[in-house]
Structure formats: C-alpha cells, structure tokens
Protein backbone atom coordinates (compact mmCIF):
# COMPACT_ATOMS: atom_id res chain seq x y z
CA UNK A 1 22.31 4.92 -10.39
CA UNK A 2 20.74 6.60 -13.48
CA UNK A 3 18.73 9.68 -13.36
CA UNK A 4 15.04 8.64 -13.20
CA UNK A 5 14.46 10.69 -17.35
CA UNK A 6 17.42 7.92 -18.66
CA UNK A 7 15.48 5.54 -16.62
CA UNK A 8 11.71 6.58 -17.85
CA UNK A 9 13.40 6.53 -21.66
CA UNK A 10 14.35 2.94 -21.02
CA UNK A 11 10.58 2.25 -20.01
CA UNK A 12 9.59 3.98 -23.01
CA UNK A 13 11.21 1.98 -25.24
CA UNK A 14 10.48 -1.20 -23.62
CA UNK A 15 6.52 0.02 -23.47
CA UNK A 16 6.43 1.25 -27.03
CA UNK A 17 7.44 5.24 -27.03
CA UNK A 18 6.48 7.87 -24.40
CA UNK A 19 3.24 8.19 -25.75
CA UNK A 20 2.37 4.72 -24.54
CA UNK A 21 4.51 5.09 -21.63
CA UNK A 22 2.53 8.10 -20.72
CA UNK A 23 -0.61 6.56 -21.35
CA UNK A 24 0.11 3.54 -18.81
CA UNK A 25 1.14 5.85 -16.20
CA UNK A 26 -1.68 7.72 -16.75
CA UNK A 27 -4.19 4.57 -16.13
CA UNK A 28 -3.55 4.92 -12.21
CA UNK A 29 -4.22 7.70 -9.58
CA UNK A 30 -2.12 10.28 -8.73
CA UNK A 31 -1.94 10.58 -4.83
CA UNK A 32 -4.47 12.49 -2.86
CA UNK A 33 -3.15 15.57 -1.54
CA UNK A 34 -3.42 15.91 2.34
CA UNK A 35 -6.70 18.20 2.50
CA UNK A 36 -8.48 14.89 0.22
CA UNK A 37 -6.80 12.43 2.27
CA UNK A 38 -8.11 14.06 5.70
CA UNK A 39 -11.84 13.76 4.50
CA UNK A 40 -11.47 9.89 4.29
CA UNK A 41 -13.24 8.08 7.19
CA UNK A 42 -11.20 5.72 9.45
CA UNK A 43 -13.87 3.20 8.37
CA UNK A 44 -12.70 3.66 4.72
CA UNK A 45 -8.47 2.86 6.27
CA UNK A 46 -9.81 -0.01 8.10
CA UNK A 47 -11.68 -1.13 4.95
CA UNK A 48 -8.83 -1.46 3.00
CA UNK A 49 -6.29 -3.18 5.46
CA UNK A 50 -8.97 -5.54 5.26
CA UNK A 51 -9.46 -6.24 2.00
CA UNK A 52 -5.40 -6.02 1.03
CA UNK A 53 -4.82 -8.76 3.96
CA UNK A 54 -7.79 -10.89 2.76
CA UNK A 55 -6.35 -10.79 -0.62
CA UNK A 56 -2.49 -11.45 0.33
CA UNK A 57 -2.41 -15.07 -1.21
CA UNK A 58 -5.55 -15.14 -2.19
CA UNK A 59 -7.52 -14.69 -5.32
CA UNK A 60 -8.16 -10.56 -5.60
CA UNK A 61 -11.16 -11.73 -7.79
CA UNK A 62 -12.65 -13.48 -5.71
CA UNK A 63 -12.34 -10.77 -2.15
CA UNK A 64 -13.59 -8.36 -4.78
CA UNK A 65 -16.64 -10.25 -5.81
CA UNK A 66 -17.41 -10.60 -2.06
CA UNK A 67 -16.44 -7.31 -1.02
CA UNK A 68 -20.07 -6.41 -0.63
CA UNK A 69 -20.92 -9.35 1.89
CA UNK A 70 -17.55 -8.11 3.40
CA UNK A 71 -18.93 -4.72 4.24
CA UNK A 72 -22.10 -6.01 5.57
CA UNK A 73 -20.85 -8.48 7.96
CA UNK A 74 -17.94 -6.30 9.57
CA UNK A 75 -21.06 -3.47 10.08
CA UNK A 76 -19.30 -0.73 7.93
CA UNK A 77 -15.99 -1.16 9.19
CA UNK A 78 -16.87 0.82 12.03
CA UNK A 79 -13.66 1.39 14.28
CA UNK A 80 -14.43 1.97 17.53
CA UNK A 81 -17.01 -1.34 17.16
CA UNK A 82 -14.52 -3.62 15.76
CA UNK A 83 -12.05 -2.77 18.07
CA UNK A 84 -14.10 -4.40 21.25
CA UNK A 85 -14.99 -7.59 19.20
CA UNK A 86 -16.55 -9.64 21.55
CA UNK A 87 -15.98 -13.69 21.31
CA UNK A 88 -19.50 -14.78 19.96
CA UNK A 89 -19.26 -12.10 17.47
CA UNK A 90 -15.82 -13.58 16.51
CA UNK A 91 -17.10 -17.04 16.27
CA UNK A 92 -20.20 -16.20 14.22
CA UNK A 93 -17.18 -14.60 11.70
CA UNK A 94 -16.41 -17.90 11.33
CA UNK A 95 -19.28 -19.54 10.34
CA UNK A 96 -20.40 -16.57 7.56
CA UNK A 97 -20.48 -17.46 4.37
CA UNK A 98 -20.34 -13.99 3.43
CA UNK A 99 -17.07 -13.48 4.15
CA UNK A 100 -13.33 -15.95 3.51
CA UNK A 101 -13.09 -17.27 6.63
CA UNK A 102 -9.70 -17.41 8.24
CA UNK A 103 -9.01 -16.82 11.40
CA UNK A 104 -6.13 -15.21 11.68
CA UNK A 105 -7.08 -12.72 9.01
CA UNK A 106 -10.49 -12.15 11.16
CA UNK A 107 -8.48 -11.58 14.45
CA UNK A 108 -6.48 -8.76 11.93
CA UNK A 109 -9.51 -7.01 11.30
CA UNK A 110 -10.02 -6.40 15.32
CA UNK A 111 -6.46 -5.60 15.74
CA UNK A 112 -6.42 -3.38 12.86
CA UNK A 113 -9.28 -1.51 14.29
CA UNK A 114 -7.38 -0.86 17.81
CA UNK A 115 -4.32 -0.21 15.62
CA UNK A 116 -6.30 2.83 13.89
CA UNK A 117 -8.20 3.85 17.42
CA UNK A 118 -5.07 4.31 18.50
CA UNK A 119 -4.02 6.81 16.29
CA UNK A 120 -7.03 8.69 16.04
CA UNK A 121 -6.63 8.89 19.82
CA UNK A 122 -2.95 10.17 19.16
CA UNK A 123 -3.87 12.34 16.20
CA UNK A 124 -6.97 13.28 15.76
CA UNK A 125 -7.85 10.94 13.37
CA UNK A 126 -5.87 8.19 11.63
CA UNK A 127 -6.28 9.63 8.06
CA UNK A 128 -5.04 12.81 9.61
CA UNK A 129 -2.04 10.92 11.07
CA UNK A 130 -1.51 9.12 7.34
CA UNK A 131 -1.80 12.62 5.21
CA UNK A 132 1.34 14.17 7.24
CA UNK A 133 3.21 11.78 7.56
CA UNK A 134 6.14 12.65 5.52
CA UNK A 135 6.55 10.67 1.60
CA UNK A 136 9.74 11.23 2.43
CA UNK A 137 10.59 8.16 5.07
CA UNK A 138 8.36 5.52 3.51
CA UNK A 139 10.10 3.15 5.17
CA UNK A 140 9.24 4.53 8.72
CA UNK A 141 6.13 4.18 7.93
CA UNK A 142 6.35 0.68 6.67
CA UNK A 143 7.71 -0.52 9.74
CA UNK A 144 5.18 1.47 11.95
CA UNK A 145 2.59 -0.14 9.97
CA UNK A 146 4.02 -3.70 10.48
CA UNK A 147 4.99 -3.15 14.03
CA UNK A 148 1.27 -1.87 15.26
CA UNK A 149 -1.29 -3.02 12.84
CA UNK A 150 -1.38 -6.69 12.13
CA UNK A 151 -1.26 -8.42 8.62
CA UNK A 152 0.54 -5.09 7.16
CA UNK A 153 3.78 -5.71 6.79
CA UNK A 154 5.39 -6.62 2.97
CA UNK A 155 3.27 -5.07 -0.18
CA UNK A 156 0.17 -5.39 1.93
CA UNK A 157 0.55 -2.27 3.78
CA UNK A 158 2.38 -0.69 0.76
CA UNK A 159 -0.55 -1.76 -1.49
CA UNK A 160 -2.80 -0.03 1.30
CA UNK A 161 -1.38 3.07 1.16
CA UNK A 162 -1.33 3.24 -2.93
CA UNK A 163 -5.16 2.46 -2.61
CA UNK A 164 -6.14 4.72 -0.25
CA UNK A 165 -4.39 7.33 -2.25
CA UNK A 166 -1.27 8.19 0.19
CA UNK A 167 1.65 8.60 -1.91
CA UNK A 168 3.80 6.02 -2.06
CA UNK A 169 5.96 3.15 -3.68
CA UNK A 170 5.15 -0.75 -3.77
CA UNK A 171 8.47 -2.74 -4.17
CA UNK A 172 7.05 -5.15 -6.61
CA UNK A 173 9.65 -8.29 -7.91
CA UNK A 174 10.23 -5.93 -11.16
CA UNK A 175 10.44 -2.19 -8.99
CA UNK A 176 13.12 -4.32 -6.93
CA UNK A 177 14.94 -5.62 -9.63
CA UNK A 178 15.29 -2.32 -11.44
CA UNK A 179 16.78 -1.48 -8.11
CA UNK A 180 19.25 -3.90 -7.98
CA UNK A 181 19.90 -2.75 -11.55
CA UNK A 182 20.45 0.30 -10.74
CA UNK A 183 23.25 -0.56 -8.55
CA UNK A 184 20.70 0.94 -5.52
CA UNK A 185 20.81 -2.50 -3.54
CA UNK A 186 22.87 -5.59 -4.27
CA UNK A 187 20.16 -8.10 -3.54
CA UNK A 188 16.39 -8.43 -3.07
CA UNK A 189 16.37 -8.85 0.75
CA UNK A 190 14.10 -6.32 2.65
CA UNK A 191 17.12 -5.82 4.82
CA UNK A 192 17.50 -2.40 7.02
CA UNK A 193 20.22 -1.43 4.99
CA UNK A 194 18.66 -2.05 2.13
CA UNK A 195 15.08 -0.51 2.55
CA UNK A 196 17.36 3.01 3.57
CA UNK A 197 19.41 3.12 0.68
CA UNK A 198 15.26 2.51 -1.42
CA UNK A 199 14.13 5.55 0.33
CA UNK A 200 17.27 7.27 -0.72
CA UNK A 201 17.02 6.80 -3.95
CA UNK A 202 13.58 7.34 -4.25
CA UNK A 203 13.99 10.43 -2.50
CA UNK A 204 16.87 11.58 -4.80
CA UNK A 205 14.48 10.52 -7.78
CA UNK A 206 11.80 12.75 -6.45
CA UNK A 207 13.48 15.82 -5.79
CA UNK A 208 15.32 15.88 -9.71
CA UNK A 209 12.02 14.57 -11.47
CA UNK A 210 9.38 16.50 -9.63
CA UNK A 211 7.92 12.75 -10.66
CA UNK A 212 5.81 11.47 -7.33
CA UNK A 213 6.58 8.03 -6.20
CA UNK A 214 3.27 6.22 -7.39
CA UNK A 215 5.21 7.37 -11.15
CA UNK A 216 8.85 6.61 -10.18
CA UNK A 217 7.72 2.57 -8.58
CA UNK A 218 5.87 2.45 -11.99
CA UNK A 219 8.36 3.55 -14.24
CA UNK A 220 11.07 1.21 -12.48
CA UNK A 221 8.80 -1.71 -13.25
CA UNK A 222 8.45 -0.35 -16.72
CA UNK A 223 11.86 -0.74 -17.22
CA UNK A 224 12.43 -4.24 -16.62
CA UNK A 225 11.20 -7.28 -18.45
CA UNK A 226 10.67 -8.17 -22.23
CA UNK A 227 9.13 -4.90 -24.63
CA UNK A 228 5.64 -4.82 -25.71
C-alpha cells in the first residue's frame, strides 16, 4: 500500500497536475464538523435516506426534478408523523403522482422514520447520534445503518452520509479498484474481512495525510481510469 501523497501524485497526473487535481477536490464539501452537524433537523436525515433510496436505480434527474412534490407529500419529512403511517395514508402514497411510486421504497420511508425515532430516543437526537459517531469505524456504522434503517445498506447509506455532510468514504467501482490496487483487498466483495482491512487503510491514510476521507475516497478514484 502506497502512502496516500504517492497516491494523490498519481491522481494528479492522471487529472492534469495538482492544480487541477486541487481544483476537483475542491468542487465538493468538506465535512461538517460536529457543532454544524448537530443543528441539522432529523427531518433533514430522513429527507435524504429518502431521496438516496428513491434514486438507487433510478434516474437522480428525475427524483431531483420531483424533489419538491416529494417534500410536500411526505409533510416535511416530519419523524415522529411518518413513523405511525397509518394504511390509508400509505395507500394514497401510491396513487400520488407527485411522488415515484414504489412500494417498497414508500414502506422505507416509514421505517426510516422509526429507525431515526429510535435514535433520537437513544441519543438525544439522531444528528446528535451521527456527529459522534467516530470517522474512525465507518464500517460500524455502515452496518448499523443497514441493519436498522431500511433501504441503506451499499452506497446508499454511504452516499447519505457524504450528503448530509458526515465525514465519510463512498466505495465507488473506481475507490474499490484503487483498493485492490493498492494491494488493500484482493477482490471487490463487500466481505467482513474486506470492509476491516478499508477502514484500516483509510484510517492509516488519515492519520499520515491529515487528508479527511471525503478527499482520500476522491483521490483513490482519481487515480484510476484513463487521464484527462
């Protein structure tokens, strides 16, 4: 495994210099620190598990252009309402036009909402619950994510957290095959094994870079493919 600067010169060349390299990593958020990511509403989490399951295998243009009808027929996102979602008001989901209506990805929204009750219940809140939790064991909170909320496990819930601002890493086909480049993992499967020895490394790459992990997933995808 190379240090993350041999790494980020790699993705420089392949991008067109550093200059352009640091202009592409500059086109994205850094992560919210904690103190930002307590003022978001639990509305605002449930909001975006929404929209990132509606647009798993889906046309993102198209959720987006709706997005407004979206926020008017699930009432704001409001948790504690969407978590008691009573049968008429799940059937008249799936007659509005407003909204893509699926099912399944309706019934997330519900079970979404009890997943984030819950940890407001637990915590306070459920942004407070996603600022600490530490960068540090991504993966826990991958699998927490997948395990209690619905809908959230693969780059969904990773794509949730980058959105929302929580900092984080999305293991995209190129992030994962810089990995395997990097002699990090020997295949692409999401194994246990595997996922442990990604947090490692990412860890490791943190901690000598001072680089966060929204920069190091982006600078591993960088790296791979043809140059521009």
């Amino acid at each position: 495994m190379r240090s993350l600067e041999e790494i980020e010169a790699l993705a420089a060349q392949k991008k067109g210099g550093a200059e352009k390299l640091a202009a592409l990593l500059g086109e994205h958020n850094l992560p919210k620190s904690e103190a930002e990511l307590d003022k978001i509403g639990d509305d605002r989490w449930l909001a975006m598990f929404t929209k990132c399951v509606f647009q798993a295998g889906f046309s993102w243009k198209v959720i987006e252009q709706k997005w407004p009808g979206f926020e008017e027929a699930f009432q704001g996102f409001d948790v504690a309402r969407l978590s008691f979602l009573p049968d008429e008001a799940f059937e008249a989901l799936l007659k509005d036009t407003r909204i893509v209506r699926n099912g399944a990805k309706i019934k997330a929204v519900q079970d979404n909402a009890v997943f984030l009750k819950e940890l407001a219940i637990e915590h306070g809140s459920a942004a407070r619950f996603f600022s600490r939790y530490p960068v540090t064991d991504q993966i826990g909170l991958m699998e927490l994510m997948k395990k209690r909320g619905s809908r959230l496990g693969g780059t969904t819930g990773q794509l949730a957290l980058r959105f929302m601002g929580k900092e984080s890493f999305i293991l995209t086909g190129d992030v994962v095959n810089a990995l395997i480049r990097e002699n990090v993992i020997e295949n692409d499967r999401m194994s246990k094994k595997n996922l442990k020895e990604i947090q490692v490394a990412f860890n490791d790459w943190k901690t000598t870079s001072g680089r966060s992990f929204n920069e190091i997933s982006r600078i591993l995808a960088f790296s791979v493919g043809t140059s521009h």
